[in-house]
Protein backbone atom coordinates (compact mmCIF):
# COMPACT_ATOMS: atom_id res chain seq x y z
CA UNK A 1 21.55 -10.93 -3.42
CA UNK A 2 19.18 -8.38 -4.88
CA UNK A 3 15.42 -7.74 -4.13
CA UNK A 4 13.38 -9.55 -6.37
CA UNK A 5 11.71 -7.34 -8.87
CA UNK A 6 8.10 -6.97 -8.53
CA UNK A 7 6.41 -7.89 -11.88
CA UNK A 8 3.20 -7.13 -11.27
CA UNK A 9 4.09 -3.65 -10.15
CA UNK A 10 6.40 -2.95 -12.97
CA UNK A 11 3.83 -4.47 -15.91
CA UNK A 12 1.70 -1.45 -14.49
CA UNK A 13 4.00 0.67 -14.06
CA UNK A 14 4.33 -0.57 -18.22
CA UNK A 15 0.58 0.02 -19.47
CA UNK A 16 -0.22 -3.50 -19.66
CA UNK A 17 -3.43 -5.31 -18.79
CA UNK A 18 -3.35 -7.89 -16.55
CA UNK A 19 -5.70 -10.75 -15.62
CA UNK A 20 -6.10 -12.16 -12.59
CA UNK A 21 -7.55 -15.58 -11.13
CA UNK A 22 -9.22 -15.39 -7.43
CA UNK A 23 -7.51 -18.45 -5.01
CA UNK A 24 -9.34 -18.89 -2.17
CA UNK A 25 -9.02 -22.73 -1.31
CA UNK A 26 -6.00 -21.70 1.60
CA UNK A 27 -4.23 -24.46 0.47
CA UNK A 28 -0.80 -24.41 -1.15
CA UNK A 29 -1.61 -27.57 -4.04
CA UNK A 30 -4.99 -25.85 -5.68
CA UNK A 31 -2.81 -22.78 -5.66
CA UNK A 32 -0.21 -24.54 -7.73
CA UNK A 33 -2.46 -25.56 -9.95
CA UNK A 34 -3.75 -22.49 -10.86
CA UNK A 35 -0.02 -20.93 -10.97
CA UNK A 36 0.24 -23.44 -14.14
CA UNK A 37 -2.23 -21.88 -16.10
CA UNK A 38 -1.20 -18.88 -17.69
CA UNK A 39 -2.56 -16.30 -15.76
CA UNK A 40 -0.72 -12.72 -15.39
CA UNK A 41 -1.29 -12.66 -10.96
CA UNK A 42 -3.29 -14.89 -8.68
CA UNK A 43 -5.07 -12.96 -5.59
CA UNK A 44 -4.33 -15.29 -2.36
CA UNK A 45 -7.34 -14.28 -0.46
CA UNK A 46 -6.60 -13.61 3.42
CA UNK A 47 -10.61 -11.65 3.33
CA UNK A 48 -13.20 -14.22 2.65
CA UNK A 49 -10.56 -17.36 2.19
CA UNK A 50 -9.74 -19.80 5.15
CA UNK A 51 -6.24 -18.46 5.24
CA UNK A 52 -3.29 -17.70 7.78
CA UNK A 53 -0.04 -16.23 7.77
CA UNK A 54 1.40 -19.87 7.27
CA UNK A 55 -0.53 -20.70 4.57
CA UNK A 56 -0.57 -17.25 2.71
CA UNK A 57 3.42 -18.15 2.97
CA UNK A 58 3.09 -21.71 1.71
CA UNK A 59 1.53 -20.32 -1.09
CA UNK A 60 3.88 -17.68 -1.93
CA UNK A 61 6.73 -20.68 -2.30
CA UNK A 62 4.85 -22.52 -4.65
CA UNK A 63 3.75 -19.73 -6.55
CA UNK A 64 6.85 -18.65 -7.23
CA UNK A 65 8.67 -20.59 -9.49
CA UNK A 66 6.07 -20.05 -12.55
CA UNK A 67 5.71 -16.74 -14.35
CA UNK A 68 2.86 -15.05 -12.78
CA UNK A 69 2.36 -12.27 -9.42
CA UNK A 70 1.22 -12.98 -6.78
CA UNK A 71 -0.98 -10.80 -4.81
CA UNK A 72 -2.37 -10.90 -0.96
CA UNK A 73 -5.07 -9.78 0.43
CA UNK A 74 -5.57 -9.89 4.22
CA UNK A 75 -8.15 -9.68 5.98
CA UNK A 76 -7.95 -6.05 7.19
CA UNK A 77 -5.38 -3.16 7.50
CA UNK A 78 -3.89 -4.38 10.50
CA UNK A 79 -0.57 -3.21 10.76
CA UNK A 80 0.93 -5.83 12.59
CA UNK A 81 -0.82 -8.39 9.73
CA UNK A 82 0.93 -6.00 6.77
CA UNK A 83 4.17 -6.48 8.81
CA UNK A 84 3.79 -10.45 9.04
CA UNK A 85 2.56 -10.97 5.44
CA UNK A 86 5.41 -8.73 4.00
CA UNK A 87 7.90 -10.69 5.83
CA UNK A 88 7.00 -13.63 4.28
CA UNK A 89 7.70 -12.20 1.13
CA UNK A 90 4.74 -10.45 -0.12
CA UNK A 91 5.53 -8.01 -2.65
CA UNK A 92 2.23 -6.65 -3.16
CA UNK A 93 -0.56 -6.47 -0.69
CA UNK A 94 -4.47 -5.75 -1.67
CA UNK A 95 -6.32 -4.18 1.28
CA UNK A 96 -10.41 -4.42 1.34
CA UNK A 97 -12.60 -1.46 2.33
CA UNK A 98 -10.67 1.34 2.25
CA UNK A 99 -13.10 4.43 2.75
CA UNK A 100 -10.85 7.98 2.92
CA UNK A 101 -7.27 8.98 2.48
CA UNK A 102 -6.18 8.99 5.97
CA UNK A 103 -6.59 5.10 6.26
CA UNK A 104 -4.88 4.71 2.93
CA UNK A 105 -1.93 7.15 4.05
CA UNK A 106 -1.86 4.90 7.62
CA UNK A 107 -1.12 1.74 4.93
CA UNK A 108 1.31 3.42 3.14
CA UNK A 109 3.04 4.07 6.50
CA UNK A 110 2.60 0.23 7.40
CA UNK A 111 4.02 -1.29 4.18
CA UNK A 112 7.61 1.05 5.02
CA UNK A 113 10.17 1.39 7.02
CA UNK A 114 10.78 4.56 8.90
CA UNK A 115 13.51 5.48 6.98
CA UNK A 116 10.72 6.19 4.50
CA UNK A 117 8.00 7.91 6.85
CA UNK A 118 6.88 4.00 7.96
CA UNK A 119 6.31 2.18 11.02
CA UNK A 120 7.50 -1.16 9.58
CA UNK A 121 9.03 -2.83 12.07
CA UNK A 122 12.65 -4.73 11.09
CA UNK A 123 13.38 -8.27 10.93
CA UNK A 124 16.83 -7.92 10.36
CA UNK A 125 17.93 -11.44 9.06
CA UNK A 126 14.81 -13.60 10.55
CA UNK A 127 12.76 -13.03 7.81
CA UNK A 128 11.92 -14.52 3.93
CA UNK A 129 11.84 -11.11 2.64
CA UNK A 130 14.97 -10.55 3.63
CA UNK A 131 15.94 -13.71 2.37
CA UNK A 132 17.35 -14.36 5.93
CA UNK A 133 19.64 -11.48 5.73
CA UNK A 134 21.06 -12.49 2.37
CA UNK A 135 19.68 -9.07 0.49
CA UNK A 136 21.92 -6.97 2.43
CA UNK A 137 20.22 -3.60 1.01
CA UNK A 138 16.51 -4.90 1.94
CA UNK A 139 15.60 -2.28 4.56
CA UNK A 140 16.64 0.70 2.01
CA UNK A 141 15.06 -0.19 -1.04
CA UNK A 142 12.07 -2.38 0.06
CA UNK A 143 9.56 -0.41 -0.77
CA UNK A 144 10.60 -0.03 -4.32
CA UNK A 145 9.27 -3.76 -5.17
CA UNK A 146 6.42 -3.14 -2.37
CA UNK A 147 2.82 -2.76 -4.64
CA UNK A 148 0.00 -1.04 -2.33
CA UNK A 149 -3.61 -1.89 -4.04
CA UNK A 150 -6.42 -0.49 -1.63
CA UNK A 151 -9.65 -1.60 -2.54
CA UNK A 152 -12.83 0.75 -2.99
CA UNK A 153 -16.59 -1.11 -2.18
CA UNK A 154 -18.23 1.64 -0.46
CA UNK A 155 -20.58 4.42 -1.10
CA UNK A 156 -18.13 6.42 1.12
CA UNK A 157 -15.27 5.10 -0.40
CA UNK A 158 -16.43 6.17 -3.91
CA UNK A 159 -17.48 9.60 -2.65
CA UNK A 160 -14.04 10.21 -1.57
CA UNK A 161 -12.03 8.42 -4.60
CA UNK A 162 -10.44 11.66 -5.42
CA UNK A 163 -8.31 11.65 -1.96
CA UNK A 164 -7.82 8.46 -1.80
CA UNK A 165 -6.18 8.11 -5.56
CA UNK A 166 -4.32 10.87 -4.73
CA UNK A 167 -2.76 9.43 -1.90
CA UNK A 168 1.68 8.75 -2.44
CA UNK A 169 2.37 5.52 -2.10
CA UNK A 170 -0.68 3.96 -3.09
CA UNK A 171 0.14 2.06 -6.51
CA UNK A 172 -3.73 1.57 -7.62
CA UNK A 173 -7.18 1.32 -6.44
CA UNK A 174 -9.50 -2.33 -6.87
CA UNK A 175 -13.20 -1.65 -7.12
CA UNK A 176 -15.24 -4.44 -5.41
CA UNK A 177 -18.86 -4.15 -7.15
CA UNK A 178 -21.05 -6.43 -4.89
CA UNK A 179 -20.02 -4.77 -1.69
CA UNK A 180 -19.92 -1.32 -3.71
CA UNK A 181 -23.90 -2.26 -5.11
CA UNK A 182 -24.65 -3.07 -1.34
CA UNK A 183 -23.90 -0.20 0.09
CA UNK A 184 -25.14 1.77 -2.63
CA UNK A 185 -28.66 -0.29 -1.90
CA UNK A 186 -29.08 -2.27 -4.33
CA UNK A 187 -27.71 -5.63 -2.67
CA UNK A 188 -26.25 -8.28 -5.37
CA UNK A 189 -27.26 -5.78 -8.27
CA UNK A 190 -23.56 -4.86 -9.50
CA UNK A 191 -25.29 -4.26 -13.15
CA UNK A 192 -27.40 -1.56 -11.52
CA UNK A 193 -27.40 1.21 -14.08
CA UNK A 194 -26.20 3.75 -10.83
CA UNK A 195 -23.51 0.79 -9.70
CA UNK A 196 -22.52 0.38 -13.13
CA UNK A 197 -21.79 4.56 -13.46
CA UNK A 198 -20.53 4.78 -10.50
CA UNK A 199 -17.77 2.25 -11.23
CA UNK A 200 -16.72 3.88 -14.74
CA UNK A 201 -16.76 7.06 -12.78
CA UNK A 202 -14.40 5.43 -10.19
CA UNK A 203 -11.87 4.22 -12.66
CA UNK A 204 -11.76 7.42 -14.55
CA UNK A 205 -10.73 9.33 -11.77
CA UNK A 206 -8.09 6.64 -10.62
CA UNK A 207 -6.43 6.87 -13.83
CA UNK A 208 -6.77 10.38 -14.22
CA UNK A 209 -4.44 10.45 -10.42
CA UNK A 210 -2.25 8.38 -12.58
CA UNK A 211 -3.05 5.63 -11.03
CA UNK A 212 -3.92 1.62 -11.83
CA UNK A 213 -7.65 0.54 -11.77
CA UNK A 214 -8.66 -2.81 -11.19
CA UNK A 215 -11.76 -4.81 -10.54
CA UNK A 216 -13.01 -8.44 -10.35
CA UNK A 217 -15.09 -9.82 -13.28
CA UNK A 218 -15.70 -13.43 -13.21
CA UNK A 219 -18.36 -12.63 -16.25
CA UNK A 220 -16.59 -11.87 -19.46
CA UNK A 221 -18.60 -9.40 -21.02
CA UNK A 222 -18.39 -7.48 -17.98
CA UNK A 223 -14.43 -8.27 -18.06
CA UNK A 224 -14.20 -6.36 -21.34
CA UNK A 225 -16.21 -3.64 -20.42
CA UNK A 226 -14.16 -2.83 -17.57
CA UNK A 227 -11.21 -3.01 -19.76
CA UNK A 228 -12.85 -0.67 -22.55
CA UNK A 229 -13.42 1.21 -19.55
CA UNK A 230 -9.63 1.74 -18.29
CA UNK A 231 -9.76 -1.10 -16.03
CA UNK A 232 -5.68 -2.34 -16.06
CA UNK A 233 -5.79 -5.60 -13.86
CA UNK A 234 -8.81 -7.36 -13.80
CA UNK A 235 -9.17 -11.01 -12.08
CA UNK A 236 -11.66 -12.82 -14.46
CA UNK A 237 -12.25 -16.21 -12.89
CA UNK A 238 -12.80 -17.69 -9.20
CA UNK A 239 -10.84 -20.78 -8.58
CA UNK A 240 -14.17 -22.25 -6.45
CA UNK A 241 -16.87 -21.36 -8.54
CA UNK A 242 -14.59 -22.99 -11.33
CA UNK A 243 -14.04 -26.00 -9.85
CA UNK A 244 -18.16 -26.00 -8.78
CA UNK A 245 -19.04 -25.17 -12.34
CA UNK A 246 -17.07 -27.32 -14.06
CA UNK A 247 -18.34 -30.41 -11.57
CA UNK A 248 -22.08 -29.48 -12.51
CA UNK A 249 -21.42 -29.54 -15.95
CA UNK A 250 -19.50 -32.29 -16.31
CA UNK A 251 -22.33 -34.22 -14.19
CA UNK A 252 -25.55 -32.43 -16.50
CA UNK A 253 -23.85 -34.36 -19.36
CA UNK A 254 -25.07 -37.48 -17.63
CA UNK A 255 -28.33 -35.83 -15.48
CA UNK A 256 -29.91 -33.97 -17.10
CA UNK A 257 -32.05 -32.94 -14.19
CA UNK A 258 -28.75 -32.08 -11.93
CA UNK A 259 -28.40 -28.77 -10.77
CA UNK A 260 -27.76 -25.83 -12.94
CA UNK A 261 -24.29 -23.98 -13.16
CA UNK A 262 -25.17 -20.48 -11.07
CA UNK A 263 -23.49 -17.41 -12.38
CA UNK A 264 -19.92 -16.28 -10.95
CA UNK A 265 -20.21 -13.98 -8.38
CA UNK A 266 -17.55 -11.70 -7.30
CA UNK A 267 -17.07 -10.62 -4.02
């Protein structure tokens, strides 16, 4: 049996644009649902998400079956989490708040084995990657499917987005605006005029390292910015403030005095 190609990493790897939807229930069903929908990859949210190693790998097997990729995000760099999330058969892995090159080299080292420079421990055959020994060749050539996306949402980070592009092994860089605004002081204001150069300035240098930019954009206007920009995956919806928006409206239609739909934020 052979490795399963990553698609996500090779439709970058391509040129193409991808967009995203944000899952954040930490349930497998909702998860389904949204795997239905057309959507190039789905961000399983280990961060800000009420999810576990169990259900991050519930959600990965019902993913799977429909054509779209299927990224994770834990909730830190955690080497031991990297180890238990890629053994469930994550291919690609989006860590938050990534600040200089020396943490993204130290996740580089965690997503590989140390017959590449990593500290990956092996499973042998006890492991879904592995597909319980069945991809005899797994330890060799994991980390050609393996898709590192360290995310940038610091003032720090952004000051040091030259290194951290730079860094081998890291496959692109995800810009998180509201925490990036934050820290920059202007809390909640991602359409600062600063935030908003800041971020073009971000994904010019990432793509200038030859690298793949991303970003979350639950507004579309800003979606297509970002894209005009050189933005390459881009998640454009939230599955919860989807479901909340579409309730409201559906219930305005009736009250007409019910509660506004807010904005999407992204987080």
């Amino acid at each position: 049996m052979d490795i399963p190609q990553n698609r996500f990493k090779a439709a970058l790897a391509d040129g193409q644009t991808l967009y995203g939807l944000w899952v954040a229930f930490g349930s497998a069903y909702p998860a389904e649902v949204c795997a239905t929908t057309g959507y190039d990859w789905l961000l399983i949210d280990g961060e800000h998400a009420p999810n576990s190693v169990p259900s991050v790998l519930e959600q990965l097997q019902v993913v799977m079956p429909y054509p779209v990729s299927a990224v994770v995000r834990p909730v830190n760099g955690d080497p031991a989490l990297i180890k238990q999330y890629l053994d469930v058969g994550a291919q690609t892995l989006m860590v938050p708040m990534v600040d200089c090159a020396e943490q993204a080299e130290a996740l580089v080292r965690a997503t590989r084995y140390a017959t590449q420079g990593g500290i990956r421990g092996v499973g042998g055959g006890l492991t879904r990657a592995t597909r319980w020994g069945a991809i005899h060749d797994y330890t060799r050539r994991a980390h050609e499917q393996t898709c590192l996306i360290v995310q940038v949402e610091s003032r720090q980070g952004a000051e040091r987005i030259e290194e951290i592009a730079a860094v081998d092994g890291v496959d692109a860089v995800f810009i998180g605006p509201v925490d990036l605004s934050t820290d920059m002081g202007y809390p909640d204001e991602p359409h600062h005029p600063e935030v908003q150069a800041m971020i073009r300035h971000l994904i010019e240098v990432v793509n200038r390292a030859g690298k793949a930019a991303g970003i979350l954009a639950p507004n579309a206007d800003d979606a297509r910015r970002y894209r005009d920009w050189g933005c390459r995956f881009i998640a454009v919806g939230i599955d919860i403030s989807l479901l909340r928006q579409g309730a409201l409206d559906t219930l305005a239609q009736f009250k007409p005095d019910a509660e506004p739909s807010p904005p999407a934020r992204g987080y």
